[in-house]
N, C-alpha and C. Protein backbone atom coordinates (compact mmCIF):
# COMPACT_ATOMS: atom_id res chain seq x y z
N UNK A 1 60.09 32.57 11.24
CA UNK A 1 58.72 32.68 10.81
C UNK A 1 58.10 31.30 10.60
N UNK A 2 59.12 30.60 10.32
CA UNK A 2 58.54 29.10 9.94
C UNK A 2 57.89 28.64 11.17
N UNK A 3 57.04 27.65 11.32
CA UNK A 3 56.53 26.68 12.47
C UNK A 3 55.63 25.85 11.53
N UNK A 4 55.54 24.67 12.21
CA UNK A 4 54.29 23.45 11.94
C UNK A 4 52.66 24.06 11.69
N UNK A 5 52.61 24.93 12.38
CA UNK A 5 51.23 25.77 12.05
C UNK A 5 50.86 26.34 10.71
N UNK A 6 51.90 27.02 10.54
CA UNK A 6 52.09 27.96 9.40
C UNK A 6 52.30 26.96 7.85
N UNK A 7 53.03 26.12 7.82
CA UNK A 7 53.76 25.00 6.91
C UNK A 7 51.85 24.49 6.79
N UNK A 8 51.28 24.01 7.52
CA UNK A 8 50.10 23.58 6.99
C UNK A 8 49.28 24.16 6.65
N UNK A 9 49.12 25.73 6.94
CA UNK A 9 48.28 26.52 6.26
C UNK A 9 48.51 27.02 4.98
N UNK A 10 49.97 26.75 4.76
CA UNK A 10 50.89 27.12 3.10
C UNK A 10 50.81 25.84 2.76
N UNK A 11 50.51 25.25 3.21
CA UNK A 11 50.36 23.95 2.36
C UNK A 11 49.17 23.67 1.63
N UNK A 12 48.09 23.97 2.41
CA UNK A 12 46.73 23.77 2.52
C UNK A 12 46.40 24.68 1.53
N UNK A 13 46.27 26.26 1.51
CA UNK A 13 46.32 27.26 0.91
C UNK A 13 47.15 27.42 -0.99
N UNK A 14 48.27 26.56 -0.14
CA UNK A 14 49.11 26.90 -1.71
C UNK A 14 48.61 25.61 -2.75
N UNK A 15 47.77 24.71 -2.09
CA UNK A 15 47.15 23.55 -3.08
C UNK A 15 45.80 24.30 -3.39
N UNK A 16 44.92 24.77 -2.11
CA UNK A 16 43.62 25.65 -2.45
C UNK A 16 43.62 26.78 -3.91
N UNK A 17 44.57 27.53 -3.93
CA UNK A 17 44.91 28.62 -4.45
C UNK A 17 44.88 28.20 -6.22
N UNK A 18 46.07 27.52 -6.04
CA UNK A 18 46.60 26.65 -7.56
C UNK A 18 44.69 25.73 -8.32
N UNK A 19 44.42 25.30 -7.24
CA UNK A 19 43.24 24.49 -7.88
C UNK A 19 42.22 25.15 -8.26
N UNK A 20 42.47 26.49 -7.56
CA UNK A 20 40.85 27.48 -8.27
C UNK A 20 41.67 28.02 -9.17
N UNK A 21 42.86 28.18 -9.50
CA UNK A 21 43.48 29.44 -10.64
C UNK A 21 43.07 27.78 -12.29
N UNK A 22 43.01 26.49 -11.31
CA UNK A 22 42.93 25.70 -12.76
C UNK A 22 41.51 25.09 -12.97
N UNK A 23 40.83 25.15 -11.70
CA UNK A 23 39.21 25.21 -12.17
C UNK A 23 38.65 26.69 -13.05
N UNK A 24 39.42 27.41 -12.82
CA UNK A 24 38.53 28.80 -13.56
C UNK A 24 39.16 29.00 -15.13
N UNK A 25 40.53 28.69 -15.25
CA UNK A 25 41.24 28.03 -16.91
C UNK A 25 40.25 27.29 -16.97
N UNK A 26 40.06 26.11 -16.47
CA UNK A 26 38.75 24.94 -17.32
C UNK A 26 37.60 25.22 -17.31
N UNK A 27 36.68 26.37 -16.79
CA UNK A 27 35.64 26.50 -17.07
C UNK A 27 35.50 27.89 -18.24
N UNK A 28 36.77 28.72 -18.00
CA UNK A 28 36.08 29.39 -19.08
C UNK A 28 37.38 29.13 -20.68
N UNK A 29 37.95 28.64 -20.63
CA UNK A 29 38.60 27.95 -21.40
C UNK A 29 37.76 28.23 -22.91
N UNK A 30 36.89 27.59 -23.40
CA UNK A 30 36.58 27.26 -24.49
C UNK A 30 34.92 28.17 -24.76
N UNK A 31 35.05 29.42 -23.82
CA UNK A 31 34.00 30.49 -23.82
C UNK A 31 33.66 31.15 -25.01
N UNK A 32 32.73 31.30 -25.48
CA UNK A 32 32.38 32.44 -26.55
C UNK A 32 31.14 33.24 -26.62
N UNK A 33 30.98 34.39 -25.70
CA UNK A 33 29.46 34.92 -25.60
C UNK A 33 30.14 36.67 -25.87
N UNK A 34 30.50 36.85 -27.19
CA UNK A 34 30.86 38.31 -27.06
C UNK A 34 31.38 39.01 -26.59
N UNK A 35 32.39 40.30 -27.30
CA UNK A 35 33.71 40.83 -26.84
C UNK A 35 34.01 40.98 -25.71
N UNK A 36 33.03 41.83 -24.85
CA UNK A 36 33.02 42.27 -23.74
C UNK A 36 33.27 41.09 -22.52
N UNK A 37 32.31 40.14 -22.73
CA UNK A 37 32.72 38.64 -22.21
C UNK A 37 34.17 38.43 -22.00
N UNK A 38 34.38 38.49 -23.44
CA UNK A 38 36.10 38.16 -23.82
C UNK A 38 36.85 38.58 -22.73
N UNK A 39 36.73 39.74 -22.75
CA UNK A 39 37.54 40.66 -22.17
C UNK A 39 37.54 40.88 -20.64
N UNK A 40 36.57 40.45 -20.00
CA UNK A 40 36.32 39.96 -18.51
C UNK A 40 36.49 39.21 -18.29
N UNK A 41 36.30 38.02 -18.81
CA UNK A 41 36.68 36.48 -18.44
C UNK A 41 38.32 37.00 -18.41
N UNK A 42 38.63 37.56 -19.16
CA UNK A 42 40.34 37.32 -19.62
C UNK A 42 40.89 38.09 -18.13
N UNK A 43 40.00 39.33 -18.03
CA UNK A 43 40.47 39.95 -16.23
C UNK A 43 40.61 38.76 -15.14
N UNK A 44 39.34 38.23 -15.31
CA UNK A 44 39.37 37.18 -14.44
C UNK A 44 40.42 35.99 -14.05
N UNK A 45 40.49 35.67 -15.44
CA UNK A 45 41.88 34.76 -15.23
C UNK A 45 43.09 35.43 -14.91
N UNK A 46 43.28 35.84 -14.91
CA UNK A 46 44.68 36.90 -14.65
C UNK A 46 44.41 36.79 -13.50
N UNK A 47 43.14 38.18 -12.81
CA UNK A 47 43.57 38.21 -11.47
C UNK A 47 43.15 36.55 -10.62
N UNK A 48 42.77 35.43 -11.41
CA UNK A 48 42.60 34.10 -10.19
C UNK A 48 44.03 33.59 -10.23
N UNK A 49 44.54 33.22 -11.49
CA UNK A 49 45.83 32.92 -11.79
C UNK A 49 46.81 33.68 -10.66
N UNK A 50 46.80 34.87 -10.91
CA UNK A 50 47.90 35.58 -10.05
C UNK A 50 47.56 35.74 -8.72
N UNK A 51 46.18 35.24 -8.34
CA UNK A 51 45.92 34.99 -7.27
C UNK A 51 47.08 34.19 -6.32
N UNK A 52 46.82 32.83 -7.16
CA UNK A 52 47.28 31.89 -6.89
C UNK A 52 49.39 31.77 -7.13
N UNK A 53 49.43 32.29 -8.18
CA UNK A 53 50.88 32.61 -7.94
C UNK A 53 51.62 33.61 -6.98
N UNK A 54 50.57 34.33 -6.41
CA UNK A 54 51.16 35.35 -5.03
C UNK A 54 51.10 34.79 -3.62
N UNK A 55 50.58 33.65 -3.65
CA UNK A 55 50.16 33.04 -2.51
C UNK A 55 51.33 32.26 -2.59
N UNK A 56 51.46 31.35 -3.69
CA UNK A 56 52.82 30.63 -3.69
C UNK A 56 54.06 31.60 -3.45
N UNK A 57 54.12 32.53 -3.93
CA UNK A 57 55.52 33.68 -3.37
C UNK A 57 55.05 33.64 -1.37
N UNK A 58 54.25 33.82 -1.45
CA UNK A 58 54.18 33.93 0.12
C UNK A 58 54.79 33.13 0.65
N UNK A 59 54.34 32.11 0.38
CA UNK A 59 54.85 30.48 1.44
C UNK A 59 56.68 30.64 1.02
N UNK A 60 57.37 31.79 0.37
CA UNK A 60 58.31 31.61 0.31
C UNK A 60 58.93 32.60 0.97
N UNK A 61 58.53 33.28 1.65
CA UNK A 61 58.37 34.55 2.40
C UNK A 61 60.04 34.45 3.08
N UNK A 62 60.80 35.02 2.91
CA UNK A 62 61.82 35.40 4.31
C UNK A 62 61.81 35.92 5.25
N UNK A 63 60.22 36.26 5.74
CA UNK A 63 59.89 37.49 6.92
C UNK A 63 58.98 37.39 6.92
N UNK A 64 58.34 37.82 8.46
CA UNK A 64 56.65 38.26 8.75
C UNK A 64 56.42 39.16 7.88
N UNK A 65 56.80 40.25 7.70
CA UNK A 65 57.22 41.30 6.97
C UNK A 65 56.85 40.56 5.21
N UNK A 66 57.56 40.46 4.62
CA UNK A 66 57.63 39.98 3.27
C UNK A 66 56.14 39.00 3.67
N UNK A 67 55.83 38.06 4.19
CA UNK A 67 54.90 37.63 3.91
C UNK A 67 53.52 38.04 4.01
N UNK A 68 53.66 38.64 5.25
CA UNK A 68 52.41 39.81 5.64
C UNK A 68 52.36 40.69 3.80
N UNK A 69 53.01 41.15 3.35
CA UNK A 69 52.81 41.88 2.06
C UNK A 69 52.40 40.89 1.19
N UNK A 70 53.10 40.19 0.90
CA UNK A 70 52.18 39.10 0.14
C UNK A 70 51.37 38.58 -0.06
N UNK A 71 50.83 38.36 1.29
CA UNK A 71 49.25 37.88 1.50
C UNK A 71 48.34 38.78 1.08
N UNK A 72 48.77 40.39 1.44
CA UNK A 72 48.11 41.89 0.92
C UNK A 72 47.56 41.90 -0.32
N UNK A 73 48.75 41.29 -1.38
CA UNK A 73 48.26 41.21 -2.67
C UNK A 73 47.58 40.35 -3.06
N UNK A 74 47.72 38.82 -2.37
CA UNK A 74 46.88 37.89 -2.49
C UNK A 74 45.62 38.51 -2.88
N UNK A 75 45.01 39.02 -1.25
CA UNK A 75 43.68 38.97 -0.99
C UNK A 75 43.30 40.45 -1.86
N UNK A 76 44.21 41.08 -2.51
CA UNK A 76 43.66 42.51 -3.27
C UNK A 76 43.57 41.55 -4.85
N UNK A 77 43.95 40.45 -5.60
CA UNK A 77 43.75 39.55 -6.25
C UNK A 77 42.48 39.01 -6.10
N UNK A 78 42.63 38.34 -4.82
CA UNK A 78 40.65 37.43 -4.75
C UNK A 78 39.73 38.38 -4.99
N UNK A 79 39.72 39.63 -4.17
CA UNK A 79 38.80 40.38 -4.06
C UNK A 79 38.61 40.99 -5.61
N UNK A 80 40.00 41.41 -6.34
CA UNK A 80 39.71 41.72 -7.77
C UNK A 80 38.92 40.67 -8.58
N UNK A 81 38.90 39.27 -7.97
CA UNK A 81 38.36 38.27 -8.92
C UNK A 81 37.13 37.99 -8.50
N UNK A 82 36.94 38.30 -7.37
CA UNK A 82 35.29 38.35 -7.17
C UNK A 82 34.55 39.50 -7.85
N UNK A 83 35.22 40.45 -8.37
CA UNK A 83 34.71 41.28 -8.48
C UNK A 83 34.78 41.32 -10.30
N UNK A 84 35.27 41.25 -11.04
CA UNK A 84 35.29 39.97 -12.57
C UNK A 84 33.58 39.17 -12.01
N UNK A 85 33.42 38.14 -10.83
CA UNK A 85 32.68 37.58 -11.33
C UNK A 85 31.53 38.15 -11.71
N UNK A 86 31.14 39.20 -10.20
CA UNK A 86 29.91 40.14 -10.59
C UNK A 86 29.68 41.02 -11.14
N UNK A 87 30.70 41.35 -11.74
CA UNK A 87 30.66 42.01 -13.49
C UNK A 87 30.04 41.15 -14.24
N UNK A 88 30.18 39.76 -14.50
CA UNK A 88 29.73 39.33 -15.78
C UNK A 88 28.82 38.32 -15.15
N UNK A 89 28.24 38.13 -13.66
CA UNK A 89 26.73 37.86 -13.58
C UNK A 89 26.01 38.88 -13.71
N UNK A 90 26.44 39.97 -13.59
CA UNK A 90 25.04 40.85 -13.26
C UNK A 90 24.81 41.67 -14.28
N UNK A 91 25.94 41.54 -15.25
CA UNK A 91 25.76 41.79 -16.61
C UNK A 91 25.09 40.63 -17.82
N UNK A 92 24.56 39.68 -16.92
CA UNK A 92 24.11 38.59 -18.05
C UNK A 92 24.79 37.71 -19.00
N UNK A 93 26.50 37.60 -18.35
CA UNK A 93 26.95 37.52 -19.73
C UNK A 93 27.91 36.25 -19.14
N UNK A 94 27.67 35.69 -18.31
CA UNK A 94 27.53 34.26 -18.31
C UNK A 94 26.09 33.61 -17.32
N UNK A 95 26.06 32.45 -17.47
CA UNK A 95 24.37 31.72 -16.59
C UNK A 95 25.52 31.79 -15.11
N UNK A 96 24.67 32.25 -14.00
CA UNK A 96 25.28 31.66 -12.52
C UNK A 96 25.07 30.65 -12.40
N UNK A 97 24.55 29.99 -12.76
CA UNK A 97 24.74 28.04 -12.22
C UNK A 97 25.93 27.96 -12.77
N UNK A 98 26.49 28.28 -13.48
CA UNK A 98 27.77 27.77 -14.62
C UNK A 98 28.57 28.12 -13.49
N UNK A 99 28.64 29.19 -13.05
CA UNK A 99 29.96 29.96 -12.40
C UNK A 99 29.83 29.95 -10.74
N UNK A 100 28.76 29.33 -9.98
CA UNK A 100 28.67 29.58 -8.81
C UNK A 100 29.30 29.11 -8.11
N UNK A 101 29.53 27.91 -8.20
CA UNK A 101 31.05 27.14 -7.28
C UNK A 101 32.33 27.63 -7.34
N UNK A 102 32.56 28.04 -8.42
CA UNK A 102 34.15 28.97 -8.77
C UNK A 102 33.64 30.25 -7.52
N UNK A 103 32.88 30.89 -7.97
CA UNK A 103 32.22 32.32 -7.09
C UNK A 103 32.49 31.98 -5.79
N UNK A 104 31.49 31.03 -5.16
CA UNK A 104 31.98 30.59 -4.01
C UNK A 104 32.99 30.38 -3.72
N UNK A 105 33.64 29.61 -4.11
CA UNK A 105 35.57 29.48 -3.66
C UNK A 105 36.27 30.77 -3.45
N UNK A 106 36.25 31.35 -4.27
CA UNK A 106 37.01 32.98 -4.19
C UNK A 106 36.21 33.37 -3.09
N UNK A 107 35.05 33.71 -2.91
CA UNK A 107 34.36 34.09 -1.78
C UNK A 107 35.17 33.32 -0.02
N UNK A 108 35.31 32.03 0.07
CA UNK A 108 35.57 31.37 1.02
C UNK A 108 37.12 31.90 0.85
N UNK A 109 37.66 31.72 -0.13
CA UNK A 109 39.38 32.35 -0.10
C UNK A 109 39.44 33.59 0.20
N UNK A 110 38.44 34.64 0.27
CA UNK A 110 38.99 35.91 0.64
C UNK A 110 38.79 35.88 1.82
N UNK A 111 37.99 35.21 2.91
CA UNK A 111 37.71 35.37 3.81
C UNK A 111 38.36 34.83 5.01
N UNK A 112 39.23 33.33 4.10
CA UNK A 112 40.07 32.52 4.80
C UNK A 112 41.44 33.53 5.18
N UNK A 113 41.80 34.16 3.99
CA UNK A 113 42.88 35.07 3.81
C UNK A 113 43.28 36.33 4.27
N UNK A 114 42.04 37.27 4.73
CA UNK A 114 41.36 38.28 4.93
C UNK A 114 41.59 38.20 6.79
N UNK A 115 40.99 37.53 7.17
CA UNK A 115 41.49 36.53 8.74
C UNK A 115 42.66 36.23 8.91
N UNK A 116 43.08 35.44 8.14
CA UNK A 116 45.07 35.47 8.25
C UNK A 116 45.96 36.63 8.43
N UNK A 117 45.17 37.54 7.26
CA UNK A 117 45.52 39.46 6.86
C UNK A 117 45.75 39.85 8.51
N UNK A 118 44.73 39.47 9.04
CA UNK A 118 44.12 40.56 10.48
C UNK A 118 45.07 39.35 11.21
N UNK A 119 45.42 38.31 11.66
CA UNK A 119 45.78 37.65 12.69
C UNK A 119 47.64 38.21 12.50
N UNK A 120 48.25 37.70 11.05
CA UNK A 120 49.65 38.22 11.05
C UNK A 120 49.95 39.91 11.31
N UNK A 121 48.54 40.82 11.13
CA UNK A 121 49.22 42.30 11.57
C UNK A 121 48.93 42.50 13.04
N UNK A 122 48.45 41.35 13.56
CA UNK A 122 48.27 41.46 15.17
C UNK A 122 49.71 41.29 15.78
N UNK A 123 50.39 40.37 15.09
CA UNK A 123 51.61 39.47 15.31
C UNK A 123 52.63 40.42 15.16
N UNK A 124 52.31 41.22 13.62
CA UNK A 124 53.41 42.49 13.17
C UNK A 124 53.49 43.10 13.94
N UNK A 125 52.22 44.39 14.51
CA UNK A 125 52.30 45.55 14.88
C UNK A 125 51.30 44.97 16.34
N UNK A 126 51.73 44.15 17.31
CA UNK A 126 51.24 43.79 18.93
C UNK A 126 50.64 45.10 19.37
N UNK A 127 51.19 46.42 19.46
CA UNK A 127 50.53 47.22 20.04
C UNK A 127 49.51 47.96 19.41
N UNK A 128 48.97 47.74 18.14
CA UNK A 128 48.04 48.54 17.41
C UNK A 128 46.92 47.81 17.64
């Protein structure tokens, strides 16, 4: 499974991944706008965090197989954390200037990932 291709996209990815799970700890870190807040921000970190720690299991993958699943959860992670964000923009309960660059990133990571999703089950399953 290994090749030079792959090694730089786990490379690339597993530094991408880690740096939004510690930009989104530092921005909402020291938050206080009411329970409900609380309690979404706290979804949020979880699913960016574990974003980023499933991506690192990937790059450790012993198989197309094992990694193809991994990536699965990855991107069912981003997509859970995009979805944290527009819970608590569209609930008012943080400003979007504050949060739009984090937003964006998860946005560009599901899509980077999402593409990978579709290129490795081309690779898995050739005749489907």
């Amino acid at each position: 499974m290994e090749n030079h291709i792959t090694n730089n996209f786990n490379e690339k990815y597993r530094e991408k991944t880690k740096q939004f799970a510690v930009d989104l700890c530092r921005q909402f870190n020291n938050f206080q706008n009411g329970e409900s807040a609380k309690v979404l921000i706290r979804q949020l970190i979880r699913s960016g965090t574990s974003m980023a720690a499933n991506f690192r299991a990937a790059t450790r993958a012993r198989s197309l197989a094992e990694y193809y699943a991994k990536i699965c959860i990855v991107i069912e992670e981003c997509d859970e954390t995009q979805f944290w964000f527009e819970i608590l923009e569209d609930a008012s309960l943080v400003n979007k200037d504050r949060t739009i660059i984090l937003h964006n990133k998860i946005t560009e990571l599901l899509k980077v990932l999402t593409a990978t999703k579709c290129k490795l089950r081309k690779k898995r399953y050739p005749n489907q």
